[in-house]
Protein backbone atom coordinates (compact mmCIF):
# COMPACT_ATOMS: atom_id res chain seq x y z
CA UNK A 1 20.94 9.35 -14.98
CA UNK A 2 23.13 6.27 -14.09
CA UNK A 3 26.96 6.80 -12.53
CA UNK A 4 29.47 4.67 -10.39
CA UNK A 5 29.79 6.17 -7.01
CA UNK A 6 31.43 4.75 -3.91
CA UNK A 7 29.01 3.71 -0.55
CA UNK A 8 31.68 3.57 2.41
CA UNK A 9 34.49 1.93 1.01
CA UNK A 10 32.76 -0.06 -1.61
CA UNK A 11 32.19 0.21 -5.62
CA UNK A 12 28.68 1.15 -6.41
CA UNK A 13 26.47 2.26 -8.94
CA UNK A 14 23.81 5.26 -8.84
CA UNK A 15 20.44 5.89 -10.81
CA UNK A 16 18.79 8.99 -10.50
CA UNK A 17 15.03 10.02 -11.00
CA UNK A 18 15.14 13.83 -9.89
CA UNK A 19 12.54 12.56 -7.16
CA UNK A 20 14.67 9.39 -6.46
CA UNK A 21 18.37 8.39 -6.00
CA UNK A 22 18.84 4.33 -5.71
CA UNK A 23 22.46 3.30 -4.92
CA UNK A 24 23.16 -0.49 -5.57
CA UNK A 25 26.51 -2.27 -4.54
CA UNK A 26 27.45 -4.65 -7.28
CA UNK A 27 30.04 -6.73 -5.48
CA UNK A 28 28.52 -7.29 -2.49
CA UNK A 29 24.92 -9.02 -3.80
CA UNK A 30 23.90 -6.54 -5.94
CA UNK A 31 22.40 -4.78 -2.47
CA UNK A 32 20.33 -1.17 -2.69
CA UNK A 33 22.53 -0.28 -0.44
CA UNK A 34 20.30 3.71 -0.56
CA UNK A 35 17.10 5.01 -1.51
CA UNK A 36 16.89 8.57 -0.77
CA UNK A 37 13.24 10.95 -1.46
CA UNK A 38 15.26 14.13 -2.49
CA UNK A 39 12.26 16.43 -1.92
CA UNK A 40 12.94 15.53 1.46
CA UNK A 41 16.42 14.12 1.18
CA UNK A 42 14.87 11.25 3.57
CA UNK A 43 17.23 7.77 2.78
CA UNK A 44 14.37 4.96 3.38
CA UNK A 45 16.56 2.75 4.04
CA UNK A 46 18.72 1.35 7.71
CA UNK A 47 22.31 1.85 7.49
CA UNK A 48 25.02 1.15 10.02
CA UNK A 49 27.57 3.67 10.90
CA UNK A 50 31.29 3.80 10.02
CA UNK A 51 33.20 4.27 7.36
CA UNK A 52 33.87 0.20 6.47
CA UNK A 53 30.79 -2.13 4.57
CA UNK A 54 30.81 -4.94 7.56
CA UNK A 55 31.49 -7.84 4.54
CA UNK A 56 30.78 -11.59 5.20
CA UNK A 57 31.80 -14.06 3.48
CA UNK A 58 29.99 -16.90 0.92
CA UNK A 59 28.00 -19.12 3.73
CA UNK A 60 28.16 -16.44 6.57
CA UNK A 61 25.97 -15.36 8.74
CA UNK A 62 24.07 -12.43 7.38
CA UNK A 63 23.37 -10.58 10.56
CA UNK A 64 26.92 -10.36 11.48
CA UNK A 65 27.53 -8.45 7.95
CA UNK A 66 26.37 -4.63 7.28
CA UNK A 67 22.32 -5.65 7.40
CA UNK A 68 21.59 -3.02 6.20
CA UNK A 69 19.13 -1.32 2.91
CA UNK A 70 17.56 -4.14 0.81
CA UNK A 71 19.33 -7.38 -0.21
CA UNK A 72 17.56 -10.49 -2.59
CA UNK A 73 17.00 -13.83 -0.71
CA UNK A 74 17.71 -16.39 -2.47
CA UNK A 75 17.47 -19.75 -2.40
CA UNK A 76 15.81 -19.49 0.98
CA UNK A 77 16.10 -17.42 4.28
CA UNK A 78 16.49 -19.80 7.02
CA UNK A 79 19.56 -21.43 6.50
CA UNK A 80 18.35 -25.39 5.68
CA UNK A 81 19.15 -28.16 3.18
CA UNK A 82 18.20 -29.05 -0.44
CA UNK A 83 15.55 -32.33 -0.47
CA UNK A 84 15.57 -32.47 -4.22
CA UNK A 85 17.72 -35.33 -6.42
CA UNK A 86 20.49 -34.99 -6.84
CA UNK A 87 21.01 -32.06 -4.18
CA UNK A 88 19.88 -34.32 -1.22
CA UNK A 89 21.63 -32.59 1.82
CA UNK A 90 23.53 -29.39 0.59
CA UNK A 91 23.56 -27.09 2.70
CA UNK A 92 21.80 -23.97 1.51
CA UNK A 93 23.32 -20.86 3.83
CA UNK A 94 21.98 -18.11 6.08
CA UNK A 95 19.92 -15.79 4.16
CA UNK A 96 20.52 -17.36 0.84
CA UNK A 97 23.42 -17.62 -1.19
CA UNK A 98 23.41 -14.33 -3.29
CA UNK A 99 23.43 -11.95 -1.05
CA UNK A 100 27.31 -12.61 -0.23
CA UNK A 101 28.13 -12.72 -4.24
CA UNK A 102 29.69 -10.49 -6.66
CA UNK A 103 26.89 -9.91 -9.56
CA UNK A 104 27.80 -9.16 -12.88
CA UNK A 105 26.85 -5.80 -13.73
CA UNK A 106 26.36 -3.48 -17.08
CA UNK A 107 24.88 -0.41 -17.85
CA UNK A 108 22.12 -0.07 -20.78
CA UNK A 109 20.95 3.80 -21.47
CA UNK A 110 18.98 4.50 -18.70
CA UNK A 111 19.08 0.70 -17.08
CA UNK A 112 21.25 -1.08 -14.83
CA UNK A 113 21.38 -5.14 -15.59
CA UNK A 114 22.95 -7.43 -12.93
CA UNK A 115 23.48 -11.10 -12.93
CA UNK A 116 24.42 -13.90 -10.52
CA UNK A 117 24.71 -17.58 -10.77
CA UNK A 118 24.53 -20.12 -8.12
CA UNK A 119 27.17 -21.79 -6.33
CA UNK A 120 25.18 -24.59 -5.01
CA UNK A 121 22.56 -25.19 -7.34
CA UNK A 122 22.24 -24.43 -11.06
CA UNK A 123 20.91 -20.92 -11.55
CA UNK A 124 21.17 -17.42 -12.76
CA UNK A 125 19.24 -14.70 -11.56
CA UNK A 126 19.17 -11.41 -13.21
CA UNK A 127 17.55 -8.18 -12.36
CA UNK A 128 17.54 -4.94 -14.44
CA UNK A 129 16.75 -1.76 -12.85
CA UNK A 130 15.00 1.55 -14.08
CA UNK A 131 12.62 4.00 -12.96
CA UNK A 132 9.08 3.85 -14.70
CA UNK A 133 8.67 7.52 -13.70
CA UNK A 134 10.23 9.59 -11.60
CA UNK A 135 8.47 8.58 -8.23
CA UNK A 136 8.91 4.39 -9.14
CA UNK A 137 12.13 2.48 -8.57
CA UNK A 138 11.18 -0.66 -10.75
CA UNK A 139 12.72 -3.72 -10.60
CA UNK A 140 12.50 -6.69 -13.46
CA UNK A 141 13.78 -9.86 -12.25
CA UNK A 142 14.51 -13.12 -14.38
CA UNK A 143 15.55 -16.44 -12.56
CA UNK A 144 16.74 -19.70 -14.58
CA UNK A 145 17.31 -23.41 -13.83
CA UNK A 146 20.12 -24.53 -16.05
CA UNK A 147 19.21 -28.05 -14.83
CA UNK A 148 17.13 -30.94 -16.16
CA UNK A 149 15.95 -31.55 -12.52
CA UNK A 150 13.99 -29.20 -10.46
CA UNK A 151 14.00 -27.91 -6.93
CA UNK A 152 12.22 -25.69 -4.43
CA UNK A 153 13.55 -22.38 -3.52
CA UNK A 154 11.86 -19.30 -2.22
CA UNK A 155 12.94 -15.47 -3.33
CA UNK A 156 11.94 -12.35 -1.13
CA UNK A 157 12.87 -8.86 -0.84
CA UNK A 158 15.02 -7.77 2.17
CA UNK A 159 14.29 -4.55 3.00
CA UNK A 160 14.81 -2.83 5.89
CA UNK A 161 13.03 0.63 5.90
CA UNK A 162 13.29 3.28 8.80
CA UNK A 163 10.63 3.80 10.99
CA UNK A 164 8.95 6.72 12.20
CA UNK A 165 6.92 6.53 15.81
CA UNK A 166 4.01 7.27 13.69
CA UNK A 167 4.79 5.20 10.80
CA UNK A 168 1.22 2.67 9.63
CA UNK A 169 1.36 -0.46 8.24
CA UNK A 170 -1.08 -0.64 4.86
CA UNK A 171 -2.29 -3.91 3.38
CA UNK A 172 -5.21 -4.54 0.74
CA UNK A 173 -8.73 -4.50 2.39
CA UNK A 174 -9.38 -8.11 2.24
CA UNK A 175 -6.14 -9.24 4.55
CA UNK A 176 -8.01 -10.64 7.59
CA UNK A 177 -5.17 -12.93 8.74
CA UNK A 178 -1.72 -13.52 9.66
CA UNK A 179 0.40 -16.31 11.31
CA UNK A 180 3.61 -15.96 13.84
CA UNK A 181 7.31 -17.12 12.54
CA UNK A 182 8.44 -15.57 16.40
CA UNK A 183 7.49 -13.34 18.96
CA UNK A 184 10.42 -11.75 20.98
CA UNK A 185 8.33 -10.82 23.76
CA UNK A 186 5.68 -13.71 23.27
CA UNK A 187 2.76 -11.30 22.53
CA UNK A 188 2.02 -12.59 18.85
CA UNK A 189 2.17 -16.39 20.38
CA UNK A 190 4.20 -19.24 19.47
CA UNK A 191 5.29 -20.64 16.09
CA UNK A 192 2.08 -21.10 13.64
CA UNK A 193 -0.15 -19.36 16.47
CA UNK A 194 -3.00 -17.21 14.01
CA UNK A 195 -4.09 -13.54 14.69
CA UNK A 196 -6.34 -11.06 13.06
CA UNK A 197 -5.29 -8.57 10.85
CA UNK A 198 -4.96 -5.56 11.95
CA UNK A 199 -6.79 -5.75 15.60
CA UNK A 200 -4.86 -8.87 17.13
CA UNK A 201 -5.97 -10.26 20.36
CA UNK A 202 -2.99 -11.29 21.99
CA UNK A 203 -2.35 -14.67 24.38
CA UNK A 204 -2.89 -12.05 27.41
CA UNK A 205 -6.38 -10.75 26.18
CA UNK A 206 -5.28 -7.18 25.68
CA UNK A 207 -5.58 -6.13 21.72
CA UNK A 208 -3.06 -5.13 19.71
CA UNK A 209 -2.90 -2.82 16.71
CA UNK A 210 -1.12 -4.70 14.43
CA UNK A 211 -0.82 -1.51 11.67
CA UNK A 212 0.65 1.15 13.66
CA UNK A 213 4.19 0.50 15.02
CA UNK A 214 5.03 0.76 18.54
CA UNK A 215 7.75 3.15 19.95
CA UNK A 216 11.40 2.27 20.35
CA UNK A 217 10.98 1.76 23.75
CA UNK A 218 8.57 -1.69 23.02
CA UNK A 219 11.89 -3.27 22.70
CA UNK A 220 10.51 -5.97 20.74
CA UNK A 221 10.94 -7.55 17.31
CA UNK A 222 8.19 -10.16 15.80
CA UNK A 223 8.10 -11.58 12.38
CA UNK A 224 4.63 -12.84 11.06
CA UNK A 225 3.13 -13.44 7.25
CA UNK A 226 -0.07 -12.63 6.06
CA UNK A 227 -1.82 -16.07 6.12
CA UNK A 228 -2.16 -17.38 2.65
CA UNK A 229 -1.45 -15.77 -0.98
CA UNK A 230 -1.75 -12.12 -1.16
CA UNK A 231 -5.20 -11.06 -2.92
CA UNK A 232 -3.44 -8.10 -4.22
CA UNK A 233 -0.06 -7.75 -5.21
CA UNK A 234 0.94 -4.44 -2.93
CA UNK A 235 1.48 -3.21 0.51
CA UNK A 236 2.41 0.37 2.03
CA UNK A 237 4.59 1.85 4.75
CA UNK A 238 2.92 5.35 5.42
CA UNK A 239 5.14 8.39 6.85
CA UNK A 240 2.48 10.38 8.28
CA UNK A 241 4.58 13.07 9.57
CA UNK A 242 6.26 13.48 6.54
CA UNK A 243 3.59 13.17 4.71
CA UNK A 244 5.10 10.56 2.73
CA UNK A 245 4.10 6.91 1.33
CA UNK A 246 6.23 4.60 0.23
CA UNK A 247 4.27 1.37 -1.71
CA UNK A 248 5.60 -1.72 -3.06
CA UNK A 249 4.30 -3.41 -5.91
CA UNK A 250 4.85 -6.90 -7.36
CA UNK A 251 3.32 -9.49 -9.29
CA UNK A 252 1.09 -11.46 -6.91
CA UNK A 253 0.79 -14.83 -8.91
CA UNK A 254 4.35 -15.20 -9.29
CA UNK A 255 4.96 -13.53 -5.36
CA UNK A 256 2.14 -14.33 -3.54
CA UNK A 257 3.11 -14.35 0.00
CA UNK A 258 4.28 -11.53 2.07
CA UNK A 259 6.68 -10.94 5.28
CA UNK A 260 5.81 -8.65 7.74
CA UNK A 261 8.64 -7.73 10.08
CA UNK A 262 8.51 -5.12 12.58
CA UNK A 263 11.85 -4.53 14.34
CA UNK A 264 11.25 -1.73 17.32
CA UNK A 265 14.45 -1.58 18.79
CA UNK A 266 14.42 -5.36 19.71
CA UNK A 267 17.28 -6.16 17.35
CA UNK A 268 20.88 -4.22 16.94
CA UNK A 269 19.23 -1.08 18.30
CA UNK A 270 17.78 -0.52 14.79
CA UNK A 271 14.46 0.58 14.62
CA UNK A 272 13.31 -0.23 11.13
CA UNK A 273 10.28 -2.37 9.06
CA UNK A 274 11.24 -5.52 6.67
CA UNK A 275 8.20 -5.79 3.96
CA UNK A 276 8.44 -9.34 2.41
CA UNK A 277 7.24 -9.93 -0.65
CA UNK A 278 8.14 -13.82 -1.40
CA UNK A 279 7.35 -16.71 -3.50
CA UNK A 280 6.96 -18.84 -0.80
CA UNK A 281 5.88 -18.93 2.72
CA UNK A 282 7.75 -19.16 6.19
CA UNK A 283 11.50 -18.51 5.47
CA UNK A 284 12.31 -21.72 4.22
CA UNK A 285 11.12 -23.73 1.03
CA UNK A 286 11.39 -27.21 3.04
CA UNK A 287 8.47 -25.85 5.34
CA UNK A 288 6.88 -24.01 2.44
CA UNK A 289 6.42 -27.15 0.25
CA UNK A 290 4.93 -28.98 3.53
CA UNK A 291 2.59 -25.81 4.31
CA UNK A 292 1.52 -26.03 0.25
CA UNK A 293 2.92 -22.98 -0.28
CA UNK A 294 5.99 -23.83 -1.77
CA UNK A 295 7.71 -22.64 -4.96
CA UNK A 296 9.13 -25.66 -7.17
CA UNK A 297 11.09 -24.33 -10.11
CA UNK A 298 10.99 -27.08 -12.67
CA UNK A 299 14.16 -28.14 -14.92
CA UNK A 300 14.68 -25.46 -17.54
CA UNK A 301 12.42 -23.48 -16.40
CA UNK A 302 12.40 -19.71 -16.76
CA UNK A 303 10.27 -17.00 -14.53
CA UNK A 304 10.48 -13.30 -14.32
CA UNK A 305 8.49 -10.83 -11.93
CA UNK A 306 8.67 -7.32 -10.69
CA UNK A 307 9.54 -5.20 -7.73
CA UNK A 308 8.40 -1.44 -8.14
CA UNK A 309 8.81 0.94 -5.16
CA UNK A 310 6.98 4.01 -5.01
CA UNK A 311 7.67 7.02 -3.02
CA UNK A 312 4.94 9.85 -2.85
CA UNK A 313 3.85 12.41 -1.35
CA UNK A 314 0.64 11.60 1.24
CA UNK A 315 -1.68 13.96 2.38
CA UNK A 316 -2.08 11.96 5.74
CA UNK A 317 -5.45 12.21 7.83
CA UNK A 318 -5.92 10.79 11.41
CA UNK A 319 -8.13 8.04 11.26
C-alpha cells in the first residue's frame, strides 16, 4: 500500500508492508524520514521534536537542519571541492548536494520512483522503492553522468538508527580491521590511527568492545570505517531486548566500504547508530581517490545498486 501523508508540516509519501511502514519526504531530499516495526510499533529511526521539519537550504549545513531518519549523500560528505576538468574548484557542500533538493517523485503500483539532478555537476540519481517481502524495505538506485567528462564522487546511506543500551554491532566474520575518521574523547586515536575489530586496544592500553555500544552516559561520539572493501555486502544492528534485528544489505562491488558511527549522547543529545554503506572511503572522494579507494564515475556512464533493510524478529542469546 502506497499513500501521501504529512511528517510535521511537510508533504510525504507512505508505503506499507503490514510488518513495515517507510515514510519518505519528497521535497526535502527524498529523506525516510520513518521506519516503524508495527509488531512492535518501534520507529528505527532518530527524530527531533516539534511540530516544524528544521529545513536548510541548497549549500547549508546539514547538522543545523532536522538530522534526522536516513538521507542519501551525495556527491560527498565532507564538504570539499571538485579536482576534475572542467569542475576544478566548485565547491561541493556539506553533506552533499541532494539531501537539500526537491526530488521528483511518482507512484508505480506498488513502487515509489524519485529523481534528482545535480546542481553542480551533471547528474541524475534515481531511486525506486518497494518492499521485496513484507519484512525488506528495498531500495534500487540508478545514478547517471550526463557528461562526456568524468569525476569522483562518493554515495552513502545516512542513517541514523536509535539505540538501545544493549544494542550489538554485527559485521561479517572476516572484518578484522577498522581505521579512525575522529575520536571525541581520543580513545579510538587520531586521524588514520588502525584498531582491531571488534576487541580494540585503545592509546591508554585498556580494551574496548568495539560491537556493543556504550551507555548514554559515555558521552562520546567516534566515527571509524572498516579498513578496506567489505568482504560481504551486509551488516546488522541487533535489538536484543526487543528481540529484534535490523540488517542492511547492498551490493558490495558497487558499495564496498562501510561507515561505522556510534553517536552515545556525544552529539545533540541523540543517542543513535549511523551504518555507512558507501562507494568510497573516508567522507570525501578527494581523500578516497588518494587512499585508492575512490569512486570515478566515467562520462556517460550509468550504475545502479541496492539498499534492502530488513527488520526481524531475533531470538537473542547472551554470548
Amino acid at each position: 500500500m502506497i499513500f501521501k501523508s504529512r511528517y510535521k508540516d511537510q508533504p510525504a509519501v507512505t508505503l506499507e508492508s503490514g510488518a513495515l511502514r517507510a515514510q519518505f519526504l519528497p521535497s526535502i531530499g527524498g529523506k525516510l524520514c520513518s521506519l516503524v516495526y508495527m509488531p512492535q510499533q518501534f520507529d528505527v529511526l532518530i527524530h527531533k521534536p516539534g511540530d516544524h521539519y528544521r529545513l536548510q537550504p541548497y549549500d547549508g549545513v546539514y547538522v543545523d537542519g532536522e538530522c534526522s531518519g536516513l538521507d542519501d549523500m551525495f556527491p560527498t560528505i565532507d564538504a570539499c571541492h571538485c579536482e576534475q576538468f572542467p569542475w576544478q574548484g566548485t565547491r561541493l557542500p556539506d553533506h552533499g548536494e541532494v539531501w537539500s533538493l526537491p526530488w521528483e517523485t511518482t507512484i508505480d503500483g506498488e513502487r515509489l520512483h524519485m529523481s534528482v539532478h545535480g546542481v553542480r555537476l551533471p547528474y541524475r540519481l534515481e531511486k525506486t522503492i518497494s518492499f521485496t517481502d513484507a519484512h525488506t524495505l528495498h531500495i534500487e538506485y540508478a545514478l547517471e553522468n550526463f557528461s562526456q567528462f568524468g569525476f569522483d564522487c562518493l554515495w552513502a546511506a545516512h542513517p541514523m538508527f536509535v539505540l538501545d543500551e544493549d544494542c550489538e554491532i554485527d559485521l561479517p566474520q572476516s572484518v578484522q580491521k577498522i581505521v579512525n575518521v575522529f575520536s571525541s574523547d581520543g580513545s579510538l586515536g587520531k586521524y588514520g590511527d588502525e584498531f582491531d575489530w571488534p576487541l580494540a586496544t585503545q592509546p591508554n592500553g585498556e580494551l574496548r568492545d568495539l560491537h556493543r555500544v556504550a551507555p548514554p552516559s559515555a558521552a562520546r561520539t567516534a566515527k571509524f570505517y572498516v579498513k578496506g572493501r567489505m568482504p560481504e555486502g551486509w551488516c546488522a544492528l541487533t535489538y536484543p531486548s526487543r528481540k529484534l534485528r535490523l540488517r542492511m544489505n547492498f551490493n558490495a562491488d558497487v558499495v564496498p566500504y562501510l561507515g561505522i558511527l556510534p553517536n552515545e549522547n556525544g552529539f545533540q543529545n541523540l543517542y543513535n547508530m549511523f551504518l555507512e554503506p558507501a562507494t568510497s572511503s573516508f567522507d570525501r572522494p578527494d581523500v578516497a581517490r588518494l587512499r585508492g579507494e575512490g569512486t570515478h564515475l566515467s562520462g556517460g556512464e550509468t550504475r545502479t545498486w541496492h539498499l534492502d533493510i530488513t527488520l526481524i524478529p531475533h531470538p537473542f542469546q547472551t554470548s
